[in-house]
N, C-alpha and C. Protein backbone atom coordinates (compact mmCIF):
# COMPACT_ATOMS: atom_id res chain seq x y z
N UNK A 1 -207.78 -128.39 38.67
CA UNK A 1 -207.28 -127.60 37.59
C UNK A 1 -208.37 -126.62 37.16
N UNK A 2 -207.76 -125.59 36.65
CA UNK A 2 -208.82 -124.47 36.56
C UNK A 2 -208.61 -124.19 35.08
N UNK A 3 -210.30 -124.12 34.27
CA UNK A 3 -209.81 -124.24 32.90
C UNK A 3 -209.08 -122.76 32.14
N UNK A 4 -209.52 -121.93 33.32
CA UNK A 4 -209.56 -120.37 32.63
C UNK A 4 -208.12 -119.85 33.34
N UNK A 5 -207.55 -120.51 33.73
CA UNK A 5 -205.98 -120.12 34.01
C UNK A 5 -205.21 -121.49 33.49
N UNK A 6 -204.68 -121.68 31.99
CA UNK A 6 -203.66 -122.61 31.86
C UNK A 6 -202.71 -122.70 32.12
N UNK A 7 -201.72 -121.55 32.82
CA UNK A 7 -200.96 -121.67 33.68
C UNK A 7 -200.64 -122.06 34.64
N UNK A 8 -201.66 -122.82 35.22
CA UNK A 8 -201.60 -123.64 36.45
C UNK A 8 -201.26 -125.41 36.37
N UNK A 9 -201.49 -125.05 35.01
CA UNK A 9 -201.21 -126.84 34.62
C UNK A 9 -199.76 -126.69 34.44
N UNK A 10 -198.99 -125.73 34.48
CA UNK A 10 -197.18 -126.23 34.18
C UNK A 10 -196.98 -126.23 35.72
N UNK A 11 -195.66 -127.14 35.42
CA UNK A 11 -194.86 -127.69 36.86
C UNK A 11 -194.09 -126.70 37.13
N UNK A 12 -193.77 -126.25 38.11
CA UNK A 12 -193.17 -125.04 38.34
C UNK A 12 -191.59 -125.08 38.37
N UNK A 13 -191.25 -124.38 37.68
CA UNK A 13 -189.49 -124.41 37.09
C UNK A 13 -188.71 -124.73 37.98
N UNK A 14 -187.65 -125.57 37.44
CA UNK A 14 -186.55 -126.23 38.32
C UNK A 14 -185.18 -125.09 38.00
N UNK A 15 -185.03 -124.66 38.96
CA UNK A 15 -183.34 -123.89 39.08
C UNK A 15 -182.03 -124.76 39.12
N UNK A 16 -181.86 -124.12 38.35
CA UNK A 16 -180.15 -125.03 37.72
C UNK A 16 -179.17 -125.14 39.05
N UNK A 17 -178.49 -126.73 38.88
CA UNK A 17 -177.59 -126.44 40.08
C UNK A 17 -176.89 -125.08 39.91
N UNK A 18 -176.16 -125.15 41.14
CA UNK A 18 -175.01 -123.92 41.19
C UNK A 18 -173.96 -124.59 40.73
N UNK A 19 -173.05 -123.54 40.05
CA UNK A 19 -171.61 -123.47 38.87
C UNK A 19 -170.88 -123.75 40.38
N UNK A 20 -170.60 -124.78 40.39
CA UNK A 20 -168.94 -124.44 41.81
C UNK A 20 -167.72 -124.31 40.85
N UNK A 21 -166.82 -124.02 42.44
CA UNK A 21 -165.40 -123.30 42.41
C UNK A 21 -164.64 -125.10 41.58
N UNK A 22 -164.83 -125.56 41.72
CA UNK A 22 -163.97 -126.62 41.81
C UNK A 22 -164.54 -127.46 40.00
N UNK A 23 -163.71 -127.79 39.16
CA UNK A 23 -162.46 -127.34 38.74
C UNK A 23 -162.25 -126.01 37.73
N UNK A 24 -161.13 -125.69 38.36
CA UNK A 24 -160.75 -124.18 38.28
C UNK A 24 -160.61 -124.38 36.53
N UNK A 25 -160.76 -122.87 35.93
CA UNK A 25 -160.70 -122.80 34.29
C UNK A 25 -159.11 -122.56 33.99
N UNK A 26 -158.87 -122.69 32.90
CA UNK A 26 -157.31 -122.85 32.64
C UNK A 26 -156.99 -121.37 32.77
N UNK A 27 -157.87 -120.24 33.00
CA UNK A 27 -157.19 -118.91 32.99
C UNK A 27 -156.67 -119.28 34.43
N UNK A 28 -157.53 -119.57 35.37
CA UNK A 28 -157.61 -119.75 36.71
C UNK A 28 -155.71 -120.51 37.08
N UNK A 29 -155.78 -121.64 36.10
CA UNK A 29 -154.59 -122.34 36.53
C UNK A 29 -153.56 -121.79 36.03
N UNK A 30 -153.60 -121.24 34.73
CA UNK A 30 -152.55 -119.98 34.15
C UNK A 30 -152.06 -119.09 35.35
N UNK A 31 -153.07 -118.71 35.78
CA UNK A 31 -152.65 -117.53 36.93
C UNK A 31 -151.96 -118.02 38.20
N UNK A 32 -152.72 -119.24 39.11
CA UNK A 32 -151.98 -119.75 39.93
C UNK A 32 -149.96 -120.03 39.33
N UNK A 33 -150.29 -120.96 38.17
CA UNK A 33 -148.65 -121.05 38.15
C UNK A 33 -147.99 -119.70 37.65
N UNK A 34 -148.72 -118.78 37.28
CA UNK A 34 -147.43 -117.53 37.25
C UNK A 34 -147.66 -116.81 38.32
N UNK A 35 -148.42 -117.30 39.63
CA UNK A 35 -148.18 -116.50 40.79
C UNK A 35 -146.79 -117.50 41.46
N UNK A 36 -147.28 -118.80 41.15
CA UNK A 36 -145.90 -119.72 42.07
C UNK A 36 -144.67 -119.62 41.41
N UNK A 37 -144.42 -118.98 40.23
CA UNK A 37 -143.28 -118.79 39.41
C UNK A 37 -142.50 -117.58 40.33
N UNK A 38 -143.26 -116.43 40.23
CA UNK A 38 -143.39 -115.21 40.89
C UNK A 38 -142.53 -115.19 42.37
N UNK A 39 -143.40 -116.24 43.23
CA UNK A 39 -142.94 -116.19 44.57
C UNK A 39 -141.78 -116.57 44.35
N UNK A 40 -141.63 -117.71 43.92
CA UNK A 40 -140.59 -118.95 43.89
C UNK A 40 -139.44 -117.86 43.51
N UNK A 41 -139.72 -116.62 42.25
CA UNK A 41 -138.47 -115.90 41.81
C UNK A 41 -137.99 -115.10 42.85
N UNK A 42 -138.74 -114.44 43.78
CA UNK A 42 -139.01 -113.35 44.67
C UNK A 42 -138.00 -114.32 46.17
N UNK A 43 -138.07 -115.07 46.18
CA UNK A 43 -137.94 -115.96 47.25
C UNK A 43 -136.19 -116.06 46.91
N UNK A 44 -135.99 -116.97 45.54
CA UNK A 44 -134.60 -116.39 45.36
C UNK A 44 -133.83 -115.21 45.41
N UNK A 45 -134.22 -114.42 44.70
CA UNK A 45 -133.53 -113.37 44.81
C UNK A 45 -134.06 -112.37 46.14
N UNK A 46 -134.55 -112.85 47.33
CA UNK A 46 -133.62 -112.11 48.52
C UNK A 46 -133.27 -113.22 49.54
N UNK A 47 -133.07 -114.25 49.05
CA UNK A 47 -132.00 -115.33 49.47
C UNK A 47 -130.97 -115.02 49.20
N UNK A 48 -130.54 -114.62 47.80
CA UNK A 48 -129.49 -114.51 46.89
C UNK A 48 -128.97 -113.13 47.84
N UNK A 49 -129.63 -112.18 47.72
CA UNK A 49 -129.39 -110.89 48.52
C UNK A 49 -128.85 -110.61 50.04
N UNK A 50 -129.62 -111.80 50.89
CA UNK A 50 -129.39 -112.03 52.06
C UNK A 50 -127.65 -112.58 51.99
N UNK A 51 -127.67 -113.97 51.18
CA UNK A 51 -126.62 -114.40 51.13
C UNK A 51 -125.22 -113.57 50.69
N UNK A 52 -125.56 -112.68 49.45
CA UNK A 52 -124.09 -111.40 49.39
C UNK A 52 -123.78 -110.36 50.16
N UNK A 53 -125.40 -110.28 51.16
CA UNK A 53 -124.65 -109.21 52.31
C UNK A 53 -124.12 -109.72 53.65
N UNK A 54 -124.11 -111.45 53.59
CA UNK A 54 -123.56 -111.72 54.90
C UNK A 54 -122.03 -111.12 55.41
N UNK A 55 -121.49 -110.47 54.52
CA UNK A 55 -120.19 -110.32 54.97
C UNK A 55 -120.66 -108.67 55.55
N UNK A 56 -121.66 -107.82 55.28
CA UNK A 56 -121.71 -107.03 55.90
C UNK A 56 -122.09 -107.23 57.31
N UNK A 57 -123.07 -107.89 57.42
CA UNK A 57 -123.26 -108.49 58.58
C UNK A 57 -122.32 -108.74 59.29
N UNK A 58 -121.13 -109.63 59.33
CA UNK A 58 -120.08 -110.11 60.33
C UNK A 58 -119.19 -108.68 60.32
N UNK A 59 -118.78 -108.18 59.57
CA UNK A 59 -118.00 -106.58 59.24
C UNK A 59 -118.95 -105.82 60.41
N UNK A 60 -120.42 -105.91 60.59
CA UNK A 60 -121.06 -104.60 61.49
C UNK A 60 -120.93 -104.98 63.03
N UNK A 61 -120.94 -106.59 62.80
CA UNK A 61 -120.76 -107.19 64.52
C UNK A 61 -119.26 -107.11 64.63
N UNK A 62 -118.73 -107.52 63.92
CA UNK A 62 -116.69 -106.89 63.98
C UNK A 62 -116.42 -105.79 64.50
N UNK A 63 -117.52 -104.45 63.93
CA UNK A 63 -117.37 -103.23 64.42
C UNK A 63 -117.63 -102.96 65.30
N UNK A 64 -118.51 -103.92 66.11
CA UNK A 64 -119.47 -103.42 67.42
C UNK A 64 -118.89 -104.12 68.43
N UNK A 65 -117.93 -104.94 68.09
CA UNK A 65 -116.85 -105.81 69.24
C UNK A 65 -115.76 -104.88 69.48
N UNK A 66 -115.62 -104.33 68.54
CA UNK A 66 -114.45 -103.44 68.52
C UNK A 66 -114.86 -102.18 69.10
N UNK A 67 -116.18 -101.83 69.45
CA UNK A 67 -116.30 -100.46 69.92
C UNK A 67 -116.44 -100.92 71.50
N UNK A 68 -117.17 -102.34 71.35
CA UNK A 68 -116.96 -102.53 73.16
C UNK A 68 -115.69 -102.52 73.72
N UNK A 69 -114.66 -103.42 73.43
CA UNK A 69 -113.68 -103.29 73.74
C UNK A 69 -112.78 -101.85 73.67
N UNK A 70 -113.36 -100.66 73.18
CA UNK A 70 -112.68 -99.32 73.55
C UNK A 70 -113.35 -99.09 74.30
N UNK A 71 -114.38 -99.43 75.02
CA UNK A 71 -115.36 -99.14 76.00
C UNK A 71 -114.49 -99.42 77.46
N UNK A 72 -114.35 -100.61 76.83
CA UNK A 72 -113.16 -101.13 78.16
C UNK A 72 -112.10 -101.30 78.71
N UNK A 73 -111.19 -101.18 77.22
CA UNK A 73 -109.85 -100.73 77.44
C UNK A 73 -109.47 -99.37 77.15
N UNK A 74 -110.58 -98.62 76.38
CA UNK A 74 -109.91 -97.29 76.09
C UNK A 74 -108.90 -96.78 75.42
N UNK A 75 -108.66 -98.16 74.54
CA UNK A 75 -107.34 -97.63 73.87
C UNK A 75 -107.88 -96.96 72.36
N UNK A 76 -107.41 -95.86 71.86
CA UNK A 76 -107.98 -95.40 70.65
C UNK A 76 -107.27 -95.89 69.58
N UNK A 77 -106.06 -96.14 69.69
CA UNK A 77 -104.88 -96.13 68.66
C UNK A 77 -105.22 -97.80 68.45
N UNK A 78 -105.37 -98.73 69.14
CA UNK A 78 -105.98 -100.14 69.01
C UNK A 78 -107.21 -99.94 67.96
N UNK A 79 -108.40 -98.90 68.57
CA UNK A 79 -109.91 -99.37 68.14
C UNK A 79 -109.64 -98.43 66.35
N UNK A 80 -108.66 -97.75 66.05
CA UNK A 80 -108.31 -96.88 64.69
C UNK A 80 -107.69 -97.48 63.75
N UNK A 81 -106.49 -98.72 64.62
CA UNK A 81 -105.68 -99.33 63.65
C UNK A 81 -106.86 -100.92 63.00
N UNK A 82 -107.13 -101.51 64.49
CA UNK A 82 -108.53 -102.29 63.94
C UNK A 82 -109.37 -101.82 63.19
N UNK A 83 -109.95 -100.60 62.87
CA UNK A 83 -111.24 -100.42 62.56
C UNK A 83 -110.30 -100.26 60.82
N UNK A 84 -109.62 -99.20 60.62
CA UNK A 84 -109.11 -99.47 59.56
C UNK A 84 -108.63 -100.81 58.79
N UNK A 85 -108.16 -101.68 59.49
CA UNK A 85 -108.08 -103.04 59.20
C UNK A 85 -108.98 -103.94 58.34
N UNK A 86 -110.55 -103.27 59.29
CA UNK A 86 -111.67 -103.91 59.20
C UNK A 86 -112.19 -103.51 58.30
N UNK A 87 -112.14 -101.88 57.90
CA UNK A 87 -112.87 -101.63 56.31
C UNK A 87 -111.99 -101.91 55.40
N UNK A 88 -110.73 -101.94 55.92
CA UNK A 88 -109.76 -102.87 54.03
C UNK A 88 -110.09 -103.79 53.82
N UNK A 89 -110.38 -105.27 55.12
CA UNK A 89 -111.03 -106.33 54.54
C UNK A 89 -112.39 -105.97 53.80
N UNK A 90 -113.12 -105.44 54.00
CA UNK A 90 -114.31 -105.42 53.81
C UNK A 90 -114.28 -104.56 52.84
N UNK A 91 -113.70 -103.71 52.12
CA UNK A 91 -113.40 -103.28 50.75
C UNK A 91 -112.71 -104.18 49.76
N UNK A 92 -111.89 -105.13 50.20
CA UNK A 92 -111.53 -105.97 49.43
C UNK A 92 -112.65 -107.31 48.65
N UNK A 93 -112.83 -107.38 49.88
CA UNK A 93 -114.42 -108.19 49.67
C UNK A 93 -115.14 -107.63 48.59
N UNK A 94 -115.48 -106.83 48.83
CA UNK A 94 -116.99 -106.16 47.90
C UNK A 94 -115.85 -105.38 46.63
N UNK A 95 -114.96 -105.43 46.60
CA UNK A 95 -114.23 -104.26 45.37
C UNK A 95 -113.67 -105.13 44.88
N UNK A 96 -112.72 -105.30 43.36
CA UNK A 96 -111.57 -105.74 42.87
C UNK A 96 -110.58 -105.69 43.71
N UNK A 97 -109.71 -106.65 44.46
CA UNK A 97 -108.72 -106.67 44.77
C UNK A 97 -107.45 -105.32 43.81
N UNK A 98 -107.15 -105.30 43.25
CA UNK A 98 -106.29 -104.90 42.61
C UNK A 98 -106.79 -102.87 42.59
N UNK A 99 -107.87 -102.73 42.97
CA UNK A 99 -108.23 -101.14 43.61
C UNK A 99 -108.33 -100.99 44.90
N UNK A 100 -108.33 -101.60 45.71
CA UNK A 100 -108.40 -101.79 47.22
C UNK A 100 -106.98 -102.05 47.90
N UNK A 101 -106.20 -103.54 47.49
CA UNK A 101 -104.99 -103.15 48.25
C UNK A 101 -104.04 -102.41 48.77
N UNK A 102 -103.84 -101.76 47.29
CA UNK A 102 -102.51 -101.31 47.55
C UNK A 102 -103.44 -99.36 47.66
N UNK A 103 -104.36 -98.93 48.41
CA UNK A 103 -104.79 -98.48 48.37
C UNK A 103 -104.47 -97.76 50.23
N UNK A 104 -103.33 -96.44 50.50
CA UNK A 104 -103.40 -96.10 51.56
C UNK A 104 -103.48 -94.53 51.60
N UNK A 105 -103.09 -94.05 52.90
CA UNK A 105 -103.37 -92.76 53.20
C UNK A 105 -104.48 -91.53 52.27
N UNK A 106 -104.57 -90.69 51.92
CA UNK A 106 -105.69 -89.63 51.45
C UNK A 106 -106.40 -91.11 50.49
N UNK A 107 -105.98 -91.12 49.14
CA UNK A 107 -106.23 -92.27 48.10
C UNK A 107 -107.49 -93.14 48.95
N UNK A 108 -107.00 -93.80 50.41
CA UNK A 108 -107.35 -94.59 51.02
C UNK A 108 -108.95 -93.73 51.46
N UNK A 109 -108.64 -92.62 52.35
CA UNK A 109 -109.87 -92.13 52.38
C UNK A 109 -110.91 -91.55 51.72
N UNK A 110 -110.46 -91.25 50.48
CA UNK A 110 -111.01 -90.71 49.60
C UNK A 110 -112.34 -91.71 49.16
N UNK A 111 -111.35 -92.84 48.69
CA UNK A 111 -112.06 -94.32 48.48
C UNK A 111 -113.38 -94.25 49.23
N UNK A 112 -112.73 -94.50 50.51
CA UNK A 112 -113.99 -94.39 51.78
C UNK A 112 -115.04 -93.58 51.98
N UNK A 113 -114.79 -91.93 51.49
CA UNK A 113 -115.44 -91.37 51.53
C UNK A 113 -116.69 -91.08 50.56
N UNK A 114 -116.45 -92.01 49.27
CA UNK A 114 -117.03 -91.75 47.83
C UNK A 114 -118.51 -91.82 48.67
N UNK A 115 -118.43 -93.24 49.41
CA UNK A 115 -119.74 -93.87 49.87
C UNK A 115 -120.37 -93.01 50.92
N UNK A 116 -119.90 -92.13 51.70
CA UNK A 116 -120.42 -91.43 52.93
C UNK A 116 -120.97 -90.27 52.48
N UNK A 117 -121.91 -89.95 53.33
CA UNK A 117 -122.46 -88.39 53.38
C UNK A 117 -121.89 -87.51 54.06
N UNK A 118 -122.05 -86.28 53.72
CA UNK A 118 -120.84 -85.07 53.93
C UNK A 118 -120.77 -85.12 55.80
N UNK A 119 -121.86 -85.19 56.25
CA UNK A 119 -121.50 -85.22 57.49
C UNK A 119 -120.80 -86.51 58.09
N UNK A 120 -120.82 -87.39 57.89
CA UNK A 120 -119.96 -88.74 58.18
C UNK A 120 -118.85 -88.68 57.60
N UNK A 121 -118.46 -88.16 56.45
CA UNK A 121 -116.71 -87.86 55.86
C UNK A 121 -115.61 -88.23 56.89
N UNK A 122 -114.45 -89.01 56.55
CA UNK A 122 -113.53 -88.90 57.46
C UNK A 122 -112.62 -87.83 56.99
N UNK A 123 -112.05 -87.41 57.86
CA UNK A 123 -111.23 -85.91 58.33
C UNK A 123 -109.79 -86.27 57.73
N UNK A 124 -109.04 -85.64 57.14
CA UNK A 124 -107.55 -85.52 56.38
C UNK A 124 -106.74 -86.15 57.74
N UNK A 125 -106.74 -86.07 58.86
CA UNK A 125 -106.02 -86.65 59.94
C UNK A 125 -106.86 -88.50 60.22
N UNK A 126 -107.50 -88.78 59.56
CA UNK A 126 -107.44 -90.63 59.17
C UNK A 126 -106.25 -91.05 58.31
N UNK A 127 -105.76 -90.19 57.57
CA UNK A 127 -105.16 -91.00 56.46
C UNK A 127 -103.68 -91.56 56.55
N UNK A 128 -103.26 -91.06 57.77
CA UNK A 128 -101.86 -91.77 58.01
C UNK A 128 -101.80 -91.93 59.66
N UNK A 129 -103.12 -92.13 59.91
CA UNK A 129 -103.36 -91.96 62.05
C UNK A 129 -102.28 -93.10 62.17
N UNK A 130 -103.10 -94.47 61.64
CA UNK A 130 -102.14 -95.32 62.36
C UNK A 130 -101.09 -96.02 61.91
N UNK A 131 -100.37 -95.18 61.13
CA UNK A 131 -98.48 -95.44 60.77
C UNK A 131 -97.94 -94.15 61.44
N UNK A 132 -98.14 -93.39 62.39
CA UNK A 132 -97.67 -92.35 62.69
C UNK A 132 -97.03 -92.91 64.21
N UNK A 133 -95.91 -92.23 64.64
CA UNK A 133 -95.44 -92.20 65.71
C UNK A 133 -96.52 -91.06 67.08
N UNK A 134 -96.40 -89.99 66.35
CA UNK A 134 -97.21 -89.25 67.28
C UNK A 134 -98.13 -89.37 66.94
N UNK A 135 -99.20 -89.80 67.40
CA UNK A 135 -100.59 -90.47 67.31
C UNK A 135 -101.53 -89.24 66.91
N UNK A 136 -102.47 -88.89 66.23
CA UNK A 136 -103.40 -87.30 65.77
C UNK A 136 -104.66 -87.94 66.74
N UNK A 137 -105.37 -87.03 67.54
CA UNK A 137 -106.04 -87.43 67.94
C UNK A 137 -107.09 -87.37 67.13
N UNK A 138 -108.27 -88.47 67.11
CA UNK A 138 -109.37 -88.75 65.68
C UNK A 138 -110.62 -88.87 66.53
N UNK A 139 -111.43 -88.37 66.40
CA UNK A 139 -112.88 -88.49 67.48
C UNK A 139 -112.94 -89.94 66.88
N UNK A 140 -113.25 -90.86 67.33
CA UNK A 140 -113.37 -92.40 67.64
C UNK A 140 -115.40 -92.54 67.30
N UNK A 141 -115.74 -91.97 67.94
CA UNK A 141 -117.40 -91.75 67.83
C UNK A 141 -117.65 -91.33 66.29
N UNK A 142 -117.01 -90.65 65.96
CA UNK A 142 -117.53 -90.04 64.40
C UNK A 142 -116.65 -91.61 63.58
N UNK A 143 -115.62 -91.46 63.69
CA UNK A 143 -114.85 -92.90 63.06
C UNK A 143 -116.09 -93.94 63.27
N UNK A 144 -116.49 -94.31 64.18
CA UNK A 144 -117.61 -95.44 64.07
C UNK A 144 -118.34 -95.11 63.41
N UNK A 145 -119.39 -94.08 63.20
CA UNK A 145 -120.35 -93.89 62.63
C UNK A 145 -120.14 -94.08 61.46
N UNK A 146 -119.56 -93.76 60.73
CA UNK A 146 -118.62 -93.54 59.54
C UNK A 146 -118.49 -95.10 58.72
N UNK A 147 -117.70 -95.54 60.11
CA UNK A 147 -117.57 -96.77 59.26
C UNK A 147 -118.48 -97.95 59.51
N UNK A 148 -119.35 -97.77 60.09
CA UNK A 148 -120.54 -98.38 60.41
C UNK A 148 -121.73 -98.14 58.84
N UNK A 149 -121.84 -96.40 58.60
CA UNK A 149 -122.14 -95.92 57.62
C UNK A 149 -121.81 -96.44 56.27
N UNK A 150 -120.99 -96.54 56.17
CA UNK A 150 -119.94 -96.72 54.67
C UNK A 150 -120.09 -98.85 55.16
N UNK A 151 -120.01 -99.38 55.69
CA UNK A 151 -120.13 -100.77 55.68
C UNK A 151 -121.77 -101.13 55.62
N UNK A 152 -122.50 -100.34 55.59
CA UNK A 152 -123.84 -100.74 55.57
C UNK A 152 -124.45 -100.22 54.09
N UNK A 153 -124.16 -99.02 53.34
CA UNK A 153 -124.22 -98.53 52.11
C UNK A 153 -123.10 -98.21 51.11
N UNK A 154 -122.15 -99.02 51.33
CA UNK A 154 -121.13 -99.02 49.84
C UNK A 154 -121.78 -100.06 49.21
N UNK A 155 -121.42 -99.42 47.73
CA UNK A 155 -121.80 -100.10 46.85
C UNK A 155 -120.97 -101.21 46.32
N UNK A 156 -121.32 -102.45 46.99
CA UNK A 156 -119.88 -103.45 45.88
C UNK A 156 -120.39 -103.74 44.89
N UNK A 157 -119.50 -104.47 44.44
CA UNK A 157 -118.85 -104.84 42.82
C UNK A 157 -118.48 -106.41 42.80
N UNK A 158 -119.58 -106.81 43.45
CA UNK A 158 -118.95 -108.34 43.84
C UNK A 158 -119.21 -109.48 42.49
C-alpha cells in the first residue's frame, strides 16, 4: 500500500448485474394482450369475409363451366339462357329477394349494369335474348366478362 495514493486502498467497484428481459413490465403485458386481441379480431373478420363471399366463388366456377362447355358444344342460346340464370341466382343471394325476382328484361339489365363499368355494360339486345323466338345475336365473350365482372364487384346487401 502506498501512503501518498489513498486510492489504492479501495476495492475496485462491482458492476450491477444486468436488468433482463424476463419478467416483462405490465406496459409490456398491456401491449402483448392488445396485440392478441387485435389479431384474434383481424383473423375473424376475414374469416367472416371469406365465408360471405363463398357464394361468389361457386357463381365464378359456375361461370367458367359454363364457358367450357360453349367451348365444346357451341351452343350460345344454352351458354345466355344459363349465364342469365346464374346472375339471378346470384342476385338473389346477395340482394332482397323481393328486388331481384320479379326483376326481367331492360329493369333486369339495368340492375346488372348499376355494378359494371361502361365498357363491360350489357347491350339493350340482353334484355329479352333468351325468351325470344328469333334468337339476337349477343357477343358471348363480352357477356362473360361482364358477368364474371359484375359477380366479382356487386355490392350485396346480405
Amino acid at each position: 500500500m502506498n501512503p501518498q495514493d489513498p486510492l489504492a486502498a479501495l476495492h475496485p467497484l462491482r458492476l450491477p448485474e444486468l436488468i433482463g428481459w424476463w419478467p416483462l413490465a405490465p406496459g409490456w403485458w398491456l401491449m402483448l394482450g392488445l396485440l392478441i386481441v387485435i389479431l384474434a379480431a383481424l383473423i375473424y373478420l376475414l374469416h367472416s369475409r371469406y365465408q360471405r363471399n363463398a357464394y361468389r366463388r361457386r357463381a365464378l366456377l359456375q361461370l367458367q363451366a359454363l364457358q367450357i362447355q360453349l367451348q365444346s358444344d357451341g351452343d350460345s342460346r344454352v351458354f345466355v339462357t344459363q349465364t342469365n340464370a346464374l346472375l339471378k341466382s346470384v342476385a338473389i343471394y346477395a340482394y332482397p329477394r323481393a328486388d331481384v325476382a320479379a326483376q326481367h328484361g331492360e329493369a333486369w339489365r339495368l340492375l346488372l349494369n348499376r355494378s359494371l363499368p361502361a365498357s363491360e355494360q350489357l347491350q339493350s339486345n340482353f334484355d329479352n335474348a333468351m325468351y325470344q323466338k328469333d334468337y339476337p345475336q349477343i357477343d358471348v365473350a363480352h357477356l362473360y366478362r361482364a358477368a364474371q365482372h359484375w359477380m366479382k364487384s356487386h355490392k350485396a346487401q346480405l
